[in-house]
PDB file of N, CA and C in Angstrom:
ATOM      1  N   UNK A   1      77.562 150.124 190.463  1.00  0.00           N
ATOM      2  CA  UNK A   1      76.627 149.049 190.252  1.00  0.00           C
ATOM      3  C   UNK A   1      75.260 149.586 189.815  1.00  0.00           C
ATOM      4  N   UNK A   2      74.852 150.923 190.370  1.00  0.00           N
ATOM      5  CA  UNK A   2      73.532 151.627 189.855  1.00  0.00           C
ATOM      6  C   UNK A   2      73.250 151.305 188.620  1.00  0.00           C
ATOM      7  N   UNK A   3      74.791 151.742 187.787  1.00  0.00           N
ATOM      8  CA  UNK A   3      74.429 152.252 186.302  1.00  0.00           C
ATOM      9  C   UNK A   3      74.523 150.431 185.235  1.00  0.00           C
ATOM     10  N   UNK A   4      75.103 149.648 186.134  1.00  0.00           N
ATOM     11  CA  UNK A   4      74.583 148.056 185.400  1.00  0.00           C
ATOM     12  C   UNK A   4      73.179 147.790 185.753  1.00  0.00           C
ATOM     13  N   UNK A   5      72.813 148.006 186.835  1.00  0.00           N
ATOM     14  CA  UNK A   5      71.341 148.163 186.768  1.00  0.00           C
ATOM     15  C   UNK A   5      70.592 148.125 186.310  1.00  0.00           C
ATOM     16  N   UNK A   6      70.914 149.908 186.274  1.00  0.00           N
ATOM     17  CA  UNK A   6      69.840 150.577 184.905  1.00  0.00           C
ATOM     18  C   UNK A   6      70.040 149.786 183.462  1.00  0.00           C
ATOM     19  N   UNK A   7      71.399 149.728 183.219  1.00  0.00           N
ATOM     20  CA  UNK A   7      71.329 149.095 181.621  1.00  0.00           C
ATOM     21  C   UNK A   7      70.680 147.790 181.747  1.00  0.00           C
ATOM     22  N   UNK A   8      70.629 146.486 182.720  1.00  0.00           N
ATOM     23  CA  UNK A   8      69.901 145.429 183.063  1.00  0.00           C
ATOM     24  C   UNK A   8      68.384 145.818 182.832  1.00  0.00           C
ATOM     25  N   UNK A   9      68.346 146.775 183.286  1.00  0.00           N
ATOM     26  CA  UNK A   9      66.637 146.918 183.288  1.00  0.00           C
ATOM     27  C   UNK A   9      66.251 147.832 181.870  1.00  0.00           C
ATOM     28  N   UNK A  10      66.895 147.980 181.226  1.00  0.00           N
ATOM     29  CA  UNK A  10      66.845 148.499 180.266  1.00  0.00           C
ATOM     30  C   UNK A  10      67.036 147.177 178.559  1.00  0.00           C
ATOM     31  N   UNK A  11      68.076 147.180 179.011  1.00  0.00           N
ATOM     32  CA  UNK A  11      68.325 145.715 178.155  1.00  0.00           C
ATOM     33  C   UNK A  11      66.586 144.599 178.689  1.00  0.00           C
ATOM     34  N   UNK A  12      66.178 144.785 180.074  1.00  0.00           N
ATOM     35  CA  UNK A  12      64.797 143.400 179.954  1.00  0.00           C
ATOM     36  C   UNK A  12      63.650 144.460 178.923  1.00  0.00           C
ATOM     37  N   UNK A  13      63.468 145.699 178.952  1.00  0.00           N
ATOM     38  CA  UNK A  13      62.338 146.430 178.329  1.00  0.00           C
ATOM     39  C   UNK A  13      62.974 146.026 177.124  1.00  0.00           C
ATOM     40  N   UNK A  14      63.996 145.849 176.680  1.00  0.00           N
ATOM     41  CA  UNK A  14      64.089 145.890 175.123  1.00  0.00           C
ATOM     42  C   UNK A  14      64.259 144.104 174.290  1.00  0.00           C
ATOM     43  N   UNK A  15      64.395 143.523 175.447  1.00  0.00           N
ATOM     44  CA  UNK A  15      64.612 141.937 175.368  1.00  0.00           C
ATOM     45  C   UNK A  15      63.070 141.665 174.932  1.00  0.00           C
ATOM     46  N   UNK A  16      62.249 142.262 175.788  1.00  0.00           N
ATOM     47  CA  UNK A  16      60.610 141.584 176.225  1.00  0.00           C
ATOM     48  C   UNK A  16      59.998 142.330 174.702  1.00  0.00           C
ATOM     49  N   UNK A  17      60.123 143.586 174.314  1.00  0.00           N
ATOM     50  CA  UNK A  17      60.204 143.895 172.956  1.00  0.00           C
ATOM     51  C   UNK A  17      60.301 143.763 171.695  1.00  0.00           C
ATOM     52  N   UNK A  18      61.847 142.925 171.771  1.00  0.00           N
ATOM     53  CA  UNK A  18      62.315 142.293 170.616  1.00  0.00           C
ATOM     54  C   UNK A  18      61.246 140.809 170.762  1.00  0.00           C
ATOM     55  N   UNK A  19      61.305 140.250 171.995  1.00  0.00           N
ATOM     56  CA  UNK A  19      60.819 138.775 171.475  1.00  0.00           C
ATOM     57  C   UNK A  19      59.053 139.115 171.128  1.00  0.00           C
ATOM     58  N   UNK A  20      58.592 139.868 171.704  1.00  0.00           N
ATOM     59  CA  UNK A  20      57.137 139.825 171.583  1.00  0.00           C
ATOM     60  C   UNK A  20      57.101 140.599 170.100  1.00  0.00           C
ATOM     61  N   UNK A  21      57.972 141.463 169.607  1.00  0.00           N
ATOM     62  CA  UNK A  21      57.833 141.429 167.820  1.00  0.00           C
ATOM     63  C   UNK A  21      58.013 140.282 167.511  1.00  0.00           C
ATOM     64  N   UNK A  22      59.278 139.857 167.744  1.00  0.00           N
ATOM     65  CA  UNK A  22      59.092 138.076 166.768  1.00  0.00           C
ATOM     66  C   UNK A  22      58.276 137.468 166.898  1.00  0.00           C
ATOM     67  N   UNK A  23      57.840 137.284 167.927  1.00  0.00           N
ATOM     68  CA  UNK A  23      56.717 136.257 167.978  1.00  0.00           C
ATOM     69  C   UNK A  23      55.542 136.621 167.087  1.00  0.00           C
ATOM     70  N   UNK A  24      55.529 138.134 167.138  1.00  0.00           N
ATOM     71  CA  UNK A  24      53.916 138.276 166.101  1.00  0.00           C
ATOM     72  C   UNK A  24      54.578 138.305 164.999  1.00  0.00           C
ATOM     73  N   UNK A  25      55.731 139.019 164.226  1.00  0.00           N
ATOM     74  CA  UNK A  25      56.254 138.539 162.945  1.00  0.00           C
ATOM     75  C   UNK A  25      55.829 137.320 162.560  1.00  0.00           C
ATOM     76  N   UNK A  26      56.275 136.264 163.249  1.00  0.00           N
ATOM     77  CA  UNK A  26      56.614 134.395 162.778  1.00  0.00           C
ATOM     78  C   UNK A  26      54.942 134.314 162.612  1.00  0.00           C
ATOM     79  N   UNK A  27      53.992 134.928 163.947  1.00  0.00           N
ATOM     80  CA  UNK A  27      52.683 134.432 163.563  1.00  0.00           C
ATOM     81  C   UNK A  27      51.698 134.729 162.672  1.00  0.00           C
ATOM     82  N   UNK A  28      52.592 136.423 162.134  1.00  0.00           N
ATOM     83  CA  UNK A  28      51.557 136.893 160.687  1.00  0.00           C
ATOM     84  C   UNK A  28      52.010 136.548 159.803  1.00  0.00           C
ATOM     85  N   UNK A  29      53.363 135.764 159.713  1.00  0.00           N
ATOM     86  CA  UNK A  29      54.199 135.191 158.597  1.00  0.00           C
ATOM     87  C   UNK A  29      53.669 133.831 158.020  1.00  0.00           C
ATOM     88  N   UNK A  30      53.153 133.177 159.439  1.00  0.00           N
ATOM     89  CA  UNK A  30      52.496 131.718 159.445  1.00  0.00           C
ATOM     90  C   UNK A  30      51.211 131.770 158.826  1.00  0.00           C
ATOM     91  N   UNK A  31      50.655 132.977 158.432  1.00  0.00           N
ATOM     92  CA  UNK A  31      49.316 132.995 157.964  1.00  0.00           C
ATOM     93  C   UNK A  31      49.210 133.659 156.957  1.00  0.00           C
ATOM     94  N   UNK A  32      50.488 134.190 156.442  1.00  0.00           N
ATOM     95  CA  UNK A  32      50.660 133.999 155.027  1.00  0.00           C
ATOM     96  C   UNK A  32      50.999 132.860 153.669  1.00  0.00           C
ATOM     97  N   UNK A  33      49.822 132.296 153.731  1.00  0.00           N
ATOM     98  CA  UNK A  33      50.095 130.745 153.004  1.00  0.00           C
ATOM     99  C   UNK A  33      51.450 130.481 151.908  1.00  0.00           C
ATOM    100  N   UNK A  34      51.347 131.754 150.919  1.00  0.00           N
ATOM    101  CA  UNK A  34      52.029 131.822 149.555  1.00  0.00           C
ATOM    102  C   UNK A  34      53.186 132.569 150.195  1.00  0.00           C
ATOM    103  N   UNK A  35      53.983 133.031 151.313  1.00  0.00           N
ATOM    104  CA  UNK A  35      54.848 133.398 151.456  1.00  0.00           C
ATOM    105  C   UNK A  35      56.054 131.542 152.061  1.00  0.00           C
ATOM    106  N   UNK A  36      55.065 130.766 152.835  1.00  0.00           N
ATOM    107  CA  UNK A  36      55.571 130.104 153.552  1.00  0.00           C
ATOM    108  C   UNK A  36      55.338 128.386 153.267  1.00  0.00           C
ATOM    109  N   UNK A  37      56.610 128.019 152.763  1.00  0.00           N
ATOM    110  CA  UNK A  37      56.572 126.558 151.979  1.00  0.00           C
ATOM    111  C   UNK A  37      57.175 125.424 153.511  1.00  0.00           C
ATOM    112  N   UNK A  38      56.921 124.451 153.315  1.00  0.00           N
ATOM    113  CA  UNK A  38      57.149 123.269 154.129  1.00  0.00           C
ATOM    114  C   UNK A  38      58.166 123.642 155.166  1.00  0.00           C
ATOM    115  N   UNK A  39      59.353 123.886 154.319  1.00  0.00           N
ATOM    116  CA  UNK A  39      60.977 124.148 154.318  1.00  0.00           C
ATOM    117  C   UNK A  39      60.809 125.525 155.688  1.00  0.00           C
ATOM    118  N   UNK A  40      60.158 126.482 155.308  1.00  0.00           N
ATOM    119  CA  UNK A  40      60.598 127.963 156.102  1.00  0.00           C
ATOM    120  C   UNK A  40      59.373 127.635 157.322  1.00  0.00           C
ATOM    121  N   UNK A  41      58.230 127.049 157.515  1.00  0.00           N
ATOM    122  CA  UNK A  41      57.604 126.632 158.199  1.00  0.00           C
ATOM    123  C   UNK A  41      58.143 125.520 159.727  1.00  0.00           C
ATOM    124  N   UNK A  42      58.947 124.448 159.190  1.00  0.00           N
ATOM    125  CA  UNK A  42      59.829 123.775 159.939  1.00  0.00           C
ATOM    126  C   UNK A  42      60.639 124.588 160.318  1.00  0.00           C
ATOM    127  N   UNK A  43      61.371 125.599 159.748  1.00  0.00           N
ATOM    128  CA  UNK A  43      62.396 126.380 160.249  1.00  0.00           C
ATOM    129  C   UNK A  43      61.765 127.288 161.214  1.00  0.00           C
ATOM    130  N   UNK A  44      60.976 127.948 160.999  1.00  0.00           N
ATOM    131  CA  UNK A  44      60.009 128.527 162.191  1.00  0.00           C
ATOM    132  C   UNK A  44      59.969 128.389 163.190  1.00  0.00           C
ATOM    133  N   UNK A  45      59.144 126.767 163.105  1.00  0.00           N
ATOM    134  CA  UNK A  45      58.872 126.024 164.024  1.00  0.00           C
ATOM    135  C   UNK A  45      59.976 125.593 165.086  1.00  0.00           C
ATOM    136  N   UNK A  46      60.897 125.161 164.332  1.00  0.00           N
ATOM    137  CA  UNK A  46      62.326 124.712 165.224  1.00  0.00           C
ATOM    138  C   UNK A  46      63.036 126.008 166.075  1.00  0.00           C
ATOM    139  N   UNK A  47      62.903 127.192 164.935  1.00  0.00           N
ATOM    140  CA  UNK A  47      63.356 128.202 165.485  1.00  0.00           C
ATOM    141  C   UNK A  47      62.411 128.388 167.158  1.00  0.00           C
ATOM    142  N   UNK A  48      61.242 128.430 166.887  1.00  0.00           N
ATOM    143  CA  UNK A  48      60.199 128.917 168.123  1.00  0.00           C
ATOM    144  C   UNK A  48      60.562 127.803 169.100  1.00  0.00           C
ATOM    145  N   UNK A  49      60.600 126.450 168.592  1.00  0.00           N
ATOM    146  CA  UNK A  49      60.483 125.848 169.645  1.00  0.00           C
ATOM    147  C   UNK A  49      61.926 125.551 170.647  1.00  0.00           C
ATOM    148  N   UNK A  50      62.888 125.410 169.896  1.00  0.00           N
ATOM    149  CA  UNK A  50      63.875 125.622 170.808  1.00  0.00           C
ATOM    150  C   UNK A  50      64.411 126.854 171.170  1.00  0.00           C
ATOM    151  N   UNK A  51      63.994 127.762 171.328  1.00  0.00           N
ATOM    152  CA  UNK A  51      64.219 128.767 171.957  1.00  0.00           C
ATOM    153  C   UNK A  51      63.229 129.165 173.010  1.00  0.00           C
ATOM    154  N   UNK A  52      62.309 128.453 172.839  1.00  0.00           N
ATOM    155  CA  UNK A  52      61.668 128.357 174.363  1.00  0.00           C
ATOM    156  C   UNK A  52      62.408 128.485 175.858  1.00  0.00           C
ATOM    157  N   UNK A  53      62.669 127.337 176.109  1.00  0.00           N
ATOM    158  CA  UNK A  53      63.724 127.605 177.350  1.00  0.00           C
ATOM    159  C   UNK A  53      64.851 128.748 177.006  1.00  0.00           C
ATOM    160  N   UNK A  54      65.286 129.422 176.425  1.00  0.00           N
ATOM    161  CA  UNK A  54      66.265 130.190 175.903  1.00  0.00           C
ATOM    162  C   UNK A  54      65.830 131.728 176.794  1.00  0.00           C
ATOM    163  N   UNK A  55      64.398 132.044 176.155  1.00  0.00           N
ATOM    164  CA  UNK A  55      63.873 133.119 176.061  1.00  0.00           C
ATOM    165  C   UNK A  55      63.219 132.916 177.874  1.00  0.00           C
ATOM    166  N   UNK A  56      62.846 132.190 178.085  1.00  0.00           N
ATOM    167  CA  UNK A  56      62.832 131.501 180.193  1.00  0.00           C
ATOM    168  C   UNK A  56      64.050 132.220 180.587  1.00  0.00           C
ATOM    169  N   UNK A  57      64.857 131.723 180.343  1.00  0.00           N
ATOM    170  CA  UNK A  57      65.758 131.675 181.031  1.00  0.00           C
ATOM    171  C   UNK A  57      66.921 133.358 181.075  1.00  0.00           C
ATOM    172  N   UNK A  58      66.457 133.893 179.966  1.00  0.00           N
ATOM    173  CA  UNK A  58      66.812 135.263 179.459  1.00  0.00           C
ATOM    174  C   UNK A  58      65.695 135.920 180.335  1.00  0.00           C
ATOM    175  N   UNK A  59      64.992 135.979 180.323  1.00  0.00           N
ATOM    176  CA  UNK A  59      63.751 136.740 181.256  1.00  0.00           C
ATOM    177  C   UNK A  59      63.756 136.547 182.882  1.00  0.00           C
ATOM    178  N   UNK A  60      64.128 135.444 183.424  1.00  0.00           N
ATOM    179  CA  UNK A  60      64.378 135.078 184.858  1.00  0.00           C
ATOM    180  C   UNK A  60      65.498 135.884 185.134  1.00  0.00           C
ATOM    181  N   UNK A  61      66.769 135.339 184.031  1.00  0.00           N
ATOM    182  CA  UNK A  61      67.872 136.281 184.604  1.00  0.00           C
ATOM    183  C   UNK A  61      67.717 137.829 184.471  1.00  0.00           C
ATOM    184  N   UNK A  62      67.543 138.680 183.709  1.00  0.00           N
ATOM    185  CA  UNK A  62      66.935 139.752 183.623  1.00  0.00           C
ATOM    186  C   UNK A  62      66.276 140.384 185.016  1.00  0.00           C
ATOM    187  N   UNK A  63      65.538 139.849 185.032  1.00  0.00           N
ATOM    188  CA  UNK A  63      64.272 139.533 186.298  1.00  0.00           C
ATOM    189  C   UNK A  63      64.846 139.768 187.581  1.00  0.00           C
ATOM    190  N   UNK A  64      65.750 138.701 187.806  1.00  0.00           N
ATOM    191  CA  UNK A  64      66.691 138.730 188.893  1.00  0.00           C
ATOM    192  C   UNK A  64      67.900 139.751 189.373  1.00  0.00           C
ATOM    193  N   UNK A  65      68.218 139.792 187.997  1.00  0.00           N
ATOM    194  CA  UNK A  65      69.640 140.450 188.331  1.00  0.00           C
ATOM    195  C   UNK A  65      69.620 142.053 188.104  1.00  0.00           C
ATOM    196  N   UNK A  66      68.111 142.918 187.164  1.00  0.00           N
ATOM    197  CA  UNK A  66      67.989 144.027 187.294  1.00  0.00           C
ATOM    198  C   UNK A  66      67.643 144.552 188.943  1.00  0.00           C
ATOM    199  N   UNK A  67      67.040 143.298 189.694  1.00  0.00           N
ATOM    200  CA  UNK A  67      66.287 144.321 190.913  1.00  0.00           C
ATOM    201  C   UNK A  67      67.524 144.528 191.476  1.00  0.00           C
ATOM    202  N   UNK A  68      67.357 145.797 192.385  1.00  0.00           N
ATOM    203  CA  UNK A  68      67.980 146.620 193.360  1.00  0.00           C
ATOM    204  C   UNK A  68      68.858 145.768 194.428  1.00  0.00           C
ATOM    205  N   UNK A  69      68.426 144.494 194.821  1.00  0.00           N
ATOM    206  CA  UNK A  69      68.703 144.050 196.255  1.00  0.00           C
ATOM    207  C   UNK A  69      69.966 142.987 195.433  1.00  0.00           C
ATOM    208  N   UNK A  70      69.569 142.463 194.200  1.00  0.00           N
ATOM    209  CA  UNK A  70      70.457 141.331 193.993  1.00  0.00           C
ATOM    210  C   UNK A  70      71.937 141.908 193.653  1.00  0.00           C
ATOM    211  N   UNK A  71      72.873 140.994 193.869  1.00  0.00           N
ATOM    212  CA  UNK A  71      74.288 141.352 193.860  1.00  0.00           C
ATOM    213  C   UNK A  71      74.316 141.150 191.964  1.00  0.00           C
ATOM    214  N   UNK A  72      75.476 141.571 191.588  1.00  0.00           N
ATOM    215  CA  UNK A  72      76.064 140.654 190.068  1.00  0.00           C
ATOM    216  C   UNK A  72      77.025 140.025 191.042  1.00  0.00           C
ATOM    217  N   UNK A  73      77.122 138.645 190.976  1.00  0.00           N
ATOM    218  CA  UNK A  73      77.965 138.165 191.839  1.00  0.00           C
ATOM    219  C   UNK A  73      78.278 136.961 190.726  1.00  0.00           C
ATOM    220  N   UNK A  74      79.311 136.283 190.543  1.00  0.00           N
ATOM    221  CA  UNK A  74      80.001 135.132 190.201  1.00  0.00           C
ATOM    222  C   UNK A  74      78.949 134.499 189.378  1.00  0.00           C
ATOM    223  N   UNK A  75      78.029 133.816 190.260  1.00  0.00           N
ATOM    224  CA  UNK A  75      76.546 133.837 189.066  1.00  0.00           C
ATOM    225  C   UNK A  75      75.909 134.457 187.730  1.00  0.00           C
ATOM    226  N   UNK A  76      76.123 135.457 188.331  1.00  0.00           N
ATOM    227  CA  UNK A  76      75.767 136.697 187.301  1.00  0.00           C
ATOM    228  C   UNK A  76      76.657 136.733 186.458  1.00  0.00           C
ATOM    229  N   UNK A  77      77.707 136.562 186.520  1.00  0.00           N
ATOM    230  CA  UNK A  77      78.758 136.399 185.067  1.00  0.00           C
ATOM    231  C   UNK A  77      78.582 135.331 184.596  1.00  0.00           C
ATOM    232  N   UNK A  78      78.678 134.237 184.916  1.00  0.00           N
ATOM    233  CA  UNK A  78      78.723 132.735 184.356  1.00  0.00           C
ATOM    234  C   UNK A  78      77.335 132.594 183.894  1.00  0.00           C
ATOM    235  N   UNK A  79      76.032 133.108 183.971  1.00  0.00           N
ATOM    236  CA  UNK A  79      75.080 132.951 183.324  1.00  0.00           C
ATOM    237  C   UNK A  79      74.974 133.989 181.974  1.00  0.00           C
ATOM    238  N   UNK A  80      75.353 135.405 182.711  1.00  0.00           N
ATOM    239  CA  UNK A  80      75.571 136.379 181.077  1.00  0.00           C
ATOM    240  C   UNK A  80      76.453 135.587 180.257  1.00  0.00           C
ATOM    241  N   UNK A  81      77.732 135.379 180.674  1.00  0.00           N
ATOM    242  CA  UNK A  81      78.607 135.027 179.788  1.00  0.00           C
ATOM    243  C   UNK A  81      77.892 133.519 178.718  1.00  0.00           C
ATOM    244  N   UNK A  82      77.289 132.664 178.877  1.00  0.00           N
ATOM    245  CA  UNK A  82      76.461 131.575 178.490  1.00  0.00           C
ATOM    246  C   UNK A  82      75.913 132.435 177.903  1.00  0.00           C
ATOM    247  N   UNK A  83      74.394 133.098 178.402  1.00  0.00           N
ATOM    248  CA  UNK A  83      73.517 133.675 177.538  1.00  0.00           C
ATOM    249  C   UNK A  83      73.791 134.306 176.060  1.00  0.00           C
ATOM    250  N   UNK A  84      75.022 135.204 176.812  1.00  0.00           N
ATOM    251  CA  UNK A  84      75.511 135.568 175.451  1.00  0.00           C
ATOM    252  C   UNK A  84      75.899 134.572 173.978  1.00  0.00           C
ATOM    253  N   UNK A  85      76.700 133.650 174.613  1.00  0.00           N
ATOM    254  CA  UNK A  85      77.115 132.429 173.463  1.00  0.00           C
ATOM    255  C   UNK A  85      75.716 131.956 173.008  1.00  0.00           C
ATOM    256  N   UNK A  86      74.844 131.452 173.746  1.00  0.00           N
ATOM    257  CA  UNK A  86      73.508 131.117 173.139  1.00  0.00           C
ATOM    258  C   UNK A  86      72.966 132.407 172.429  1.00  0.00           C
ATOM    259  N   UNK A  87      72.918 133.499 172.781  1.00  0.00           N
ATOM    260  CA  UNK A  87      71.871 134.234 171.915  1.00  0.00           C
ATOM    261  C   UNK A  87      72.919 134.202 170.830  1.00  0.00           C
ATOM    262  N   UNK A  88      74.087 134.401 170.664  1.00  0.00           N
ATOM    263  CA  UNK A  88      74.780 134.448 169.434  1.00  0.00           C
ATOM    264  C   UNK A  88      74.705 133.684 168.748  1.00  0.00           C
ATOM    265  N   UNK A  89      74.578 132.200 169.043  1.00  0.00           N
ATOM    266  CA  UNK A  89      74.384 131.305 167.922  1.00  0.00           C
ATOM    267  C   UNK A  89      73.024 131.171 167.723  1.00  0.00           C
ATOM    268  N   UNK A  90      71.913 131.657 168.173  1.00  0.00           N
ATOM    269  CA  UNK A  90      70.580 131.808 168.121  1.00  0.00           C
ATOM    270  C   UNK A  90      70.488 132.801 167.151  1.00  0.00           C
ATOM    271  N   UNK A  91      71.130 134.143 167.001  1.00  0.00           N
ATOM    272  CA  UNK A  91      71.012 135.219 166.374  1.00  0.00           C
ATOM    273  C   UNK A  91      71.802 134.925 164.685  1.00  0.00           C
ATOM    274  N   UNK A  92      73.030 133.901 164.430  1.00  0.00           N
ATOM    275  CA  UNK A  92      73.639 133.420 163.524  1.00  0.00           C
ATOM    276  C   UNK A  92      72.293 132.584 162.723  1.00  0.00           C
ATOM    277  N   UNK A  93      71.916 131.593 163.184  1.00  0.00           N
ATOM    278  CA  UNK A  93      70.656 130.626 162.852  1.00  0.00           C
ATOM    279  C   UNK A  93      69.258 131.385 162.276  1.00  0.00           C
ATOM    280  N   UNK A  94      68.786 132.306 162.717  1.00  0.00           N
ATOM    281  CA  UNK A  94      68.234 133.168 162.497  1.00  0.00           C
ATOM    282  C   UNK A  94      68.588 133.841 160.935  1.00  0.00           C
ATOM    283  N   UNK A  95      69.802 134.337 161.029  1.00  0.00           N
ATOM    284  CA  UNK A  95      70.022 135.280 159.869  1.00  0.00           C
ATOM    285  C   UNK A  95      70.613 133.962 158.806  1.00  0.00           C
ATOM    286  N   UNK A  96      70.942 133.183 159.010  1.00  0.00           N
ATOM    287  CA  UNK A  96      71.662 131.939 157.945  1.00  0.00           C
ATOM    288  C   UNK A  96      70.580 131.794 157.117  1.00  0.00           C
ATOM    289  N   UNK A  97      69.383 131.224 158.391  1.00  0.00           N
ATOM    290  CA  UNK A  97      68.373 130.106 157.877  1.00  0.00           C
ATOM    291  C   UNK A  97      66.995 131.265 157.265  1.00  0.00           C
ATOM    292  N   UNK A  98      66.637 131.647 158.817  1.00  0.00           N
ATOM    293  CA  UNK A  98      65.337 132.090 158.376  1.00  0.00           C
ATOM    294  C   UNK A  98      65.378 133.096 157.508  1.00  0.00           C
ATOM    295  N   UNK A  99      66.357 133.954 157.926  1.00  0.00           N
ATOM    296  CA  UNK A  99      66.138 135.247 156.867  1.00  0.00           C
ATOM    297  C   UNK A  99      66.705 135.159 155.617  1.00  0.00           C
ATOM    298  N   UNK A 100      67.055 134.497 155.109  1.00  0.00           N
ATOM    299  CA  UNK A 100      67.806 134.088 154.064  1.00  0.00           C
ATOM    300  C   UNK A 100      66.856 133.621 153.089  1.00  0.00           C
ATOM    301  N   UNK A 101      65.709 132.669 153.905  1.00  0.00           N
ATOM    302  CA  UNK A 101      64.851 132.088 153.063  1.00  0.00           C
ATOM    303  C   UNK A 101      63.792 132.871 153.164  1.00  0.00           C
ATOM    304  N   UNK A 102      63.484 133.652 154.005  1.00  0.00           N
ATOM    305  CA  UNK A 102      62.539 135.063 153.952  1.00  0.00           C
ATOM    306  C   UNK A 102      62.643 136.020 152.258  1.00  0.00           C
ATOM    307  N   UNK A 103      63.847 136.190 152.492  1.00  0.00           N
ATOM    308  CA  UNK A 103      64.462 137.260 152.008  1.00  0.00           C
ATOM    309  C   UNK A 103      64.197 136.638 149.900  1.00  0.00           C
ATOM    310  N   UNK A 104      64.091 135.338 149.948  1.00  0.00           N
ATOM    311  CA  UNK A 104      64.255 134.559 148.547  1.00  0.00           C
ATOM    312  C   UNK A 104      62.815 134.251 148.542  1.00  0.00           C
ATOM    313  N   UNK A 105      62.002 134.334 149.374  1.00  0.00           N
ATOM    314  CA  UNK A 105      61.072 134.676 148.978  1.00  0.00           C
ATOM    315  C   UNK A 105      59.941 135.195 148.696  1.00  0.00           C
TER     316      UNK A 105
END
C-alpha cells in the first residue's frame, strides 16, 4: 500500500501542475484577441466552467486518499474508477474541440 501512496501523492503534484498550466495557458490565450474568435472563446469557457467541480473533486480525492492514515477501501475504487471515465472524456473534448481549433488557428 506504501508504494500506491507514493504514486497518489505523486500523481496530486502532477494533477495540481497540469491544471495550474491550463489555467494560465486558457488565460494568456484569452488575451490574445487575434488568436481567439467567438467560437474557441465559448469553448474555453465551457471547457473551464464545467470542469470546475471535476478538478474539486480530483483534488479532495487526491487529498484524501494520498495521506498515510486513509485506507484505499471500496470508496477509493468507485471514485478512481469514475474519475477516470470523466477525465477521459474531459481529455477527448479537449483534443476534438479545443485543440483542433487552436491548432487551425
Amino acid at each position: 500500500m506504501a508504494g500506491a501512496k507514493k504514486s497518489l501523492q505523486t500523481l496530486a503534484t502532477l494533477a495540481v501542475d497540469h491544471l495550474m498550466n491550463e489555467d494560465i495557458s486558457f488565460y494568456r490565450l484569452m488575451k490574445e484577441q487575434d488568436r481567439v474568435d467567438e467560437e474557441l472563446e465559448e469553448l474555453i469557457s465551457e471547457f473551464k466552467d464545467t470542469f470546475k467541480g471535476v478538478k474539486t473533486t480530483l483534488m479532495n480525492f487526491l487529498s484524501k486518499y494520498s495521506r498515510p492514515d486513509v485506507p484505499l477501501d471500496a470508496d477509493f475504487f468507485d471514485t478512481f474508477n469514475t474519475l477516470v471515465g470523466i477525465l477521459a472524456e474531459r481529455i477527448a473534448f479537449e483534443e476534438e474541440n479545443l485543440y483542433s481549433k487552436l491548432s487551425a488557428s
